[in-house]
N, C-alpha and C. Protein backbone atom coordinates (compact mmCIF):
# COMPACT_ATOMS: atom_id res chain seq x y z
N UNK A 1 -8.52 10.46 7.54
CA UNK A 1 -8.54 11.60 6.66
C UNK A 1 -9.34 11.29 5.40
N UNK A 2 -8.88 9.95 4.65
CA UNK A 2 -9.98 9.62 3.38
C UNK A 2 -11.03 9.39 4.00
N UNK A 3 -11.30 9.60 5.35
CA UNK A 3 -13.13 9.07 5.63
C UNK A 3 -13.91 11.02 5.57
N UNK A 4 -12.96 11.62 6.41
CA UNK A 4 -13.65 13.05 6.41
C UNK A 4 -13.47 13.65 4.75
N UNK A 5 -12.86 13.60 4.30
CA UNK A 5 -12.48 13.80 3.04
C UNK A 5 -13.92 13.39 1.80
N UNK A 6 -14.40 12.06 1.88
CA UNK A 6 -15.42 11.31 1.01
C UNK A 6 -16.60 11.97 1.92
N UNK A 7 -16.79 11.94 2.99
CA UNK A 7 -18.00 12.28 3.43
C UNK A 7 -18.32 14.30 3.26
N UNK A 8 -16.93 14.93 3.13
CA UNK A 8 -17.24 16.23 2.59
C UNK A 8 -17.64 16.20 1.51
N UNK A 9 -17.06 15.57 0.49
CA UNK A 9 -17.57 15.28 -0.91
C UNK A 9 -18.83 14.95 -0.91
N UNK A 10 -19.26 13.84 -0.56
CA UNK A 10 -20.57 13.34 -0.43
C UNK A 10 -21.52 14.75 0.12
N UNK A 11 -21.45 15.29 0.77
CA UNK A 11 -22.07 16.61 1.06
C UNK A 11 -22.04 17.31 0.67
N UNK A 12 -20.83 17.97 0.23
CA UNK A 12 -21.09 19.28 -0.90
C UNK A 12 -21.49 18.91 -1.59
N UNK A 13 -20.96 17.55 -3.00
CA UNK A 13 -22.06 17.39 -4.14
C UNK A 13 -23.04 16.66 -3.96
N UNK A 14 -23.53 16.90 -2.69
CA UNK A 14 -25.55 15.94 -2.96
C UNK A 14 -25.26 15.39 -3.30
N UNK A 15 -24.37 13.91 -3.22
CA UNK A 15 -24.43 12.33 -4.00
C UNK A 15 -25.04 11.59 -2.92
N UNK A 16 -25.62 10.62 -3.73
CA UNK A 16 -26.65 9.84 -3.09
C UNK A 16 -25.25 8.45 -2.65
N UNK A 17 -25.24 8.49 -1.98
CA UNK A 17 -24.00 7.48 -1.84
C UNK A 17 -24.60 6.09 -0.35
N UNK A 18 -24.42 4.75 -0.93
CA UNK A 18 -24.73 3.81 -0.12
C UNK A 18 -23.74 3.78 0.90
N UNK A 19 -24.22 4.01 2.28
CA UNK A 19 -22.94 4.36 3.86
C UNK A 19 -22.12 2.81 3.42
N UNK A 20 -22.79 2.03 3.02
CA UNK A 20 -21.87 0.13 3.82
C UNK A 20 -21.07 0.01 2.57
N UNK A 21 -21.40 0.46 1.12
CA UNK A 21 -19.94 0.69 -0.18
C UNK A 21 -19.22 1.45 0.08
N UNK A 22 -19.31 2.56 0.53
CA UNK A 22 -18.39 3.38 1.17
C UNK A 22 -17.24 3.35 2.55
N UNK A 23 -18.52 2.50 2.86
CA UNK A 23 -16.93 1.92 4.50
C UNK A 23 -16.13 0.92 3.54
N UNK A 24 -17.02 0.12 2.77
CA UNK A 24 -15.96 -0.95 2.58
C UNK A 24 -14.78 -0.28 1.35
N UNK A 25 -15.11 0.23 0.79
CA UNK A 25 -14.56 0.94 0.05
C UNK A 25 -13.02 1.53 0.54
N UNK A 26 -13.63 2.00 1.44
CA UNK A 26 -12.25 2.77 2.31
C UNK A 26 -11.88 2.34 3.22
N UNK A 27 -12.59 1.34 3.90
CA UNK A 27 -11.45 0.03 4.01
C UNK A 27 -10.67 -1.13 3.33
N UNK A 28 -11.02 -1.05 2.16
CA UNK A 28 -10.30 -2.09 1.24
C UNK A 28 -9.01 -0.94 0.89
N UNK A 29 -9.32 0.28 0.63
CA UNK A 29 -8.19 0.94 0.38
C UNK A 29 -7.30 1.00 1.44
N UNK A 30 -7.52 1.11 2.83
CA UNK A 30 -6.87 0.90 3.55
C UNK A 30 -5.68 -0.09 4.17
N UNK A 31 -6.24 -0.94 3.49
CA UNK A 31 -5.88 -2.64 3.83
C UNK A 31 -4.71 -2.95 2.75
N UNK A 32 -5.38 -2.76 1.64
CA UNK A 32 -4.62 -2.97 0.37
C UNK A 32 -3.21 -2.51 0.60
N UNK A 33 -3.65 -0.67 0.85
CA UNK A 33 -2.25 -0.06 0.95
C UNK A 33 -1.38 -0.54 1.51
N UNK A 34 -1.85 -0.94 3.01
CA UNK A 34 -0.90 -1.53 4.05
C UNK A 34 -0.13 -2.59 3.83
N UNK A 35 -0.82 -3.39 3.33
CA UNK A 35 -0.32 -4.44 2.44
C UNK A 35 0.88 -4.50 1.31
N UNK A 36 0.27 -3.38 0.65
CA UNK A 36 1.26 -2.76 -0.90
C UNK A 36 2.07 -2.32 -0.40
N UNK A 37 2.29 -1.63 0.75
CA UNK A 37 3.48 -0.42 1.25
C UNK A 37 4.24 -1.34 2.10
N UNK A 38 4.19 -2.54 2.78
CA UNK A 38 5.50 -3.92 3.14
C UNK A 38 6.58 -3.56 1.97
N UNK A 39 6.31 -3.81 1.08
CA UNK A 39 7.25 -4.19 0.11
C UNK A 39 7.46 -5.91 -0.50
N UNK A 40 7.02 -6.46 0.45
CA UNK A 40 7.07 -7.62 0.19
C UNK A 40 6.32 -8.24 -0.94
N UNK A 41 4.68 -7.98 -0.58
CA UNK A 41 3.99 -8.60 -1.90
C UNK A 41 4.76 -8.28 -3.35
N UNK A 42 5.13 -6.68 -3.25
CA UNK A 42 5.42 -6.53 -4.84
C UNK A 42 6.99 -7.05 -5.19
N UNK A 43 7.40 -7.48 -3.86
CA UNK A 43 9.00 -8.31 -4.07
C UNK A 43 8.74 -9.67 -4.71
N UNK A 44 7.85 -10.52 -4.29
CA UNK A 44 7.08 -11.75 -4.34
C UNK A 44 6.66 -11.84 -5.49
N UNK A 45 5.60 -10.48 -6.19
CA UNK A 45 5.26 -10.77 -7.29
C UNK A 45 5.73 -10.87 -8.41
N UNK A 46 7.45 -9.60 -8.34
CA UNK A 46 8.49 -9.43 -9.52
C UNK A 46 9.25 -11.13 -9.44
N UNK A 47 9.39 -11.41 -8.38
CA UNK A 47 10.11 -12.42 -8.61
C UNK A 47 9.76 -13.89 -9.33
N UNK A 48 8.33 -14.20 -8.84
CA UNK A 48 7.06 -15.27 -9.37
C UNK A 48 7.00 -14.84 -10.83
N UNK A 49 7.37 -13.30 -10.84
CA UNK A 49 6.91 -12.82 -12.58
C UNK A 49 8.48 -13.14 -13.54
N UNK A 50 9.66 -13.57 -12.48
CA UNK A 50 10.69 -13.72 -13.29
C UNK A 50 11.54 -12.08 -13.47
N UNK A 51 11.13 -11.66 -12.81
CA UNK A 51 11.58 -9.68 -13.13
C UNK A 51 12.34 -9.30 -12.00
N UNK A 52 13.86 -9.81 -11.98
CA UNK A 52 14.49 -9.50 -10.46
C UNK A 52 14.71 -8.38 -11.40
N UNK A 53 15.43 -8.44 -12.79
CA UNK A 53 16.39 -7.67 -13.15
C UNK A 53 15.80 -6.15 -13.49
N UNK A 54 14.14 -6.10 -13.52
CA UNK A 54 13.41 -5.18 -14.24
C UNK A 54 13.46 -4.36 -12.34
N UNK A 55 13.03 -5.45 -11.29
CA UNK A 55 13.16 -4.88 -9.96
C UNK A 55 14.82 -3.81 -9.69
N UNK A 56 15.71 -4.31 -10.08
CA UNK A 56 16.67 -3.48 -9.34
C UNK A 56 17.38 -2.80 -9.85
N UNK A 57 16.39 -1.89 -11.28
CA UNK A 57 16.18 -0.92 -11.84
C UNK A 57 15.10 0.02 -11.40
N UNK A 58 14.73 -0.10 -10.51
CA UNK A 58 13.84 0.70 -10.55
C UNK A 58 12.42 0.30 -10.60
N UNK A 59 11.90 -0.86 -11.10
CA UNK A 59 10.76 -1.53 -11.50
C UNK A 59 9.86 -1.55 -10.27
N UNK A 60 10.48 -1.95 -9.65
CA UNK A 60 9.67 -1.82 -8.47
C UNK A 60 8.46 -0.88 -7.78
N UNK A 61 8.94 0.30 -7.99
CA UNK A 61 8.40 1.69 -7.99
C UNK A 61 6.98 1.50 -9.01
N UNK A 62 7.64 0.80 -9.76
CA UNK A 62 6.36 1.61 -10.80
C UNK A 62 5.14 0.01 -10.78
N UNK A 63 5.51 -0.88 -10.28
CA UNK A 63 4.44 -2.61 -9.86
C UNK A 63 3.73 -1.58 -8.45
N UNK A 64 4.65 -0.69 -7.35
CA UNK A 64 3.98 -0.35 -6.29
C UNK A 64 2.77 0.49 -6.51
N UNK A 65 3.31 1.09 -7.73
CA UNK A 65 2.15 2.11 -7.86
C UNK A 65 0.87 1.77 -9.01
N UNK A 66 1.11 0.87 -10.00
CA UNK A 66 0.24 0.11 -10.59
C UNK A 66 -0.65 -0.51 -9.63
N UNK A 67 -0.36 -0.88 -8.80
CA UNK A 67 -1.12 -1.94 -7.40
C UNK A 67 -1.63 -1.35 -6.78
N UNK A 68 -1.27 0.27 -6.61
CA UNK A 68 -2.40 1.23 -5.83
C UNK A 68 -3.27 1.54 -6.72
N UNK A 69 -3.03 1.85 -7.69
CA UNK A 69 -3.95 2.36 -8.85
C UNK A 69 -5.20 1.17 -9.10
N UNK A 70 -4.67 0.04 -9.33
CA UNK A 70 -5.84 -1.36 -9.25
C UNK A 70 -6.40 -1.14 -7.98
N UNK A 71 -5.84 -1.00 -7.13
CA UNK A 71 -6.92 -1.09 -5.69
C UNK A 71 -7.68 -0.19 -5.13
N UNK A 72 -7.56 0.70 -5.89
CA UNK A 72 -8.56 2.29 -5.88
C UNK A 72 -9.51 2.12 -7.26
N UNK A 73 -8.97 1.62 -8.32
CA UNK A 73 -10.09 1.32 -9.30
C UNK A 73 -11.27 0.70 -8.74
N UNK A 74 -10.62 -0.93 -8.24
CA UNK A 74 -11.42 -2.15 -7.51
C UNK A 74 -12.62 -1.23 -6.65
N UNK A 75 -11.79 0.20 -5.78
CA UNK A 75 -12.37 0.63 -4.79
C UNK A 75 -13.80 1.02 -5.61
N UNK A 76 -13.43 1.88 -6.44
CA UNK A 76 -14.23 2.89 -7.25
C UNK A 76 -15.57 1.98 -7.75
N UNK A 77 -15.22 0.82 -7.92
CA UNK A 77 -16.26 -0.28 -8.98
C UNK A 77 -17.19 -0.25 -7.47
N UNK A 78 -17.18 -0.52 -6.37
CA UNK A 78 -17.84 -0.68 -5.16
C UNK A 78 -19.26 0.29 -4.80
């Protein structure tokens, strides 16, 4: 769906867009997510960070979604 999605974009607004930044692009987002959405990395990282107690408040939620947000930036820089 994000592949038909970027390539409508890419067509309606005439952007000159490189095809091989764009696969990788939306495959790093792909990957990442899959990754981010375990649960595990961001269990791993509160805990390495010392933050059980910030985790089982709620914290968690908001490291999952900081980590999508970095990995769609990362995407965007591509």
């Amino acid at each position: 769906m994000t592949t038909v999605a970027l390539a409508a974009g890419i067509a309606v607004l005439g952007l000159d867009v490189n095809p091989l930044a764009a696969v990788v692009a939306v495959v790093w987002i792909g990957v990442t997510h899959a990754v981010i959405d375990r649960r595990w990395p961001v269990a791993r990282w509160m805990a390495f960070a010392r933050q059980a107690g910030f985790a089982q408040h709620g914290g968690a939620a908001q490291v999952d979604q900081t980590a999508h947000l970095t990995a769609l930036a990362i995407a965007g820089l591509s």
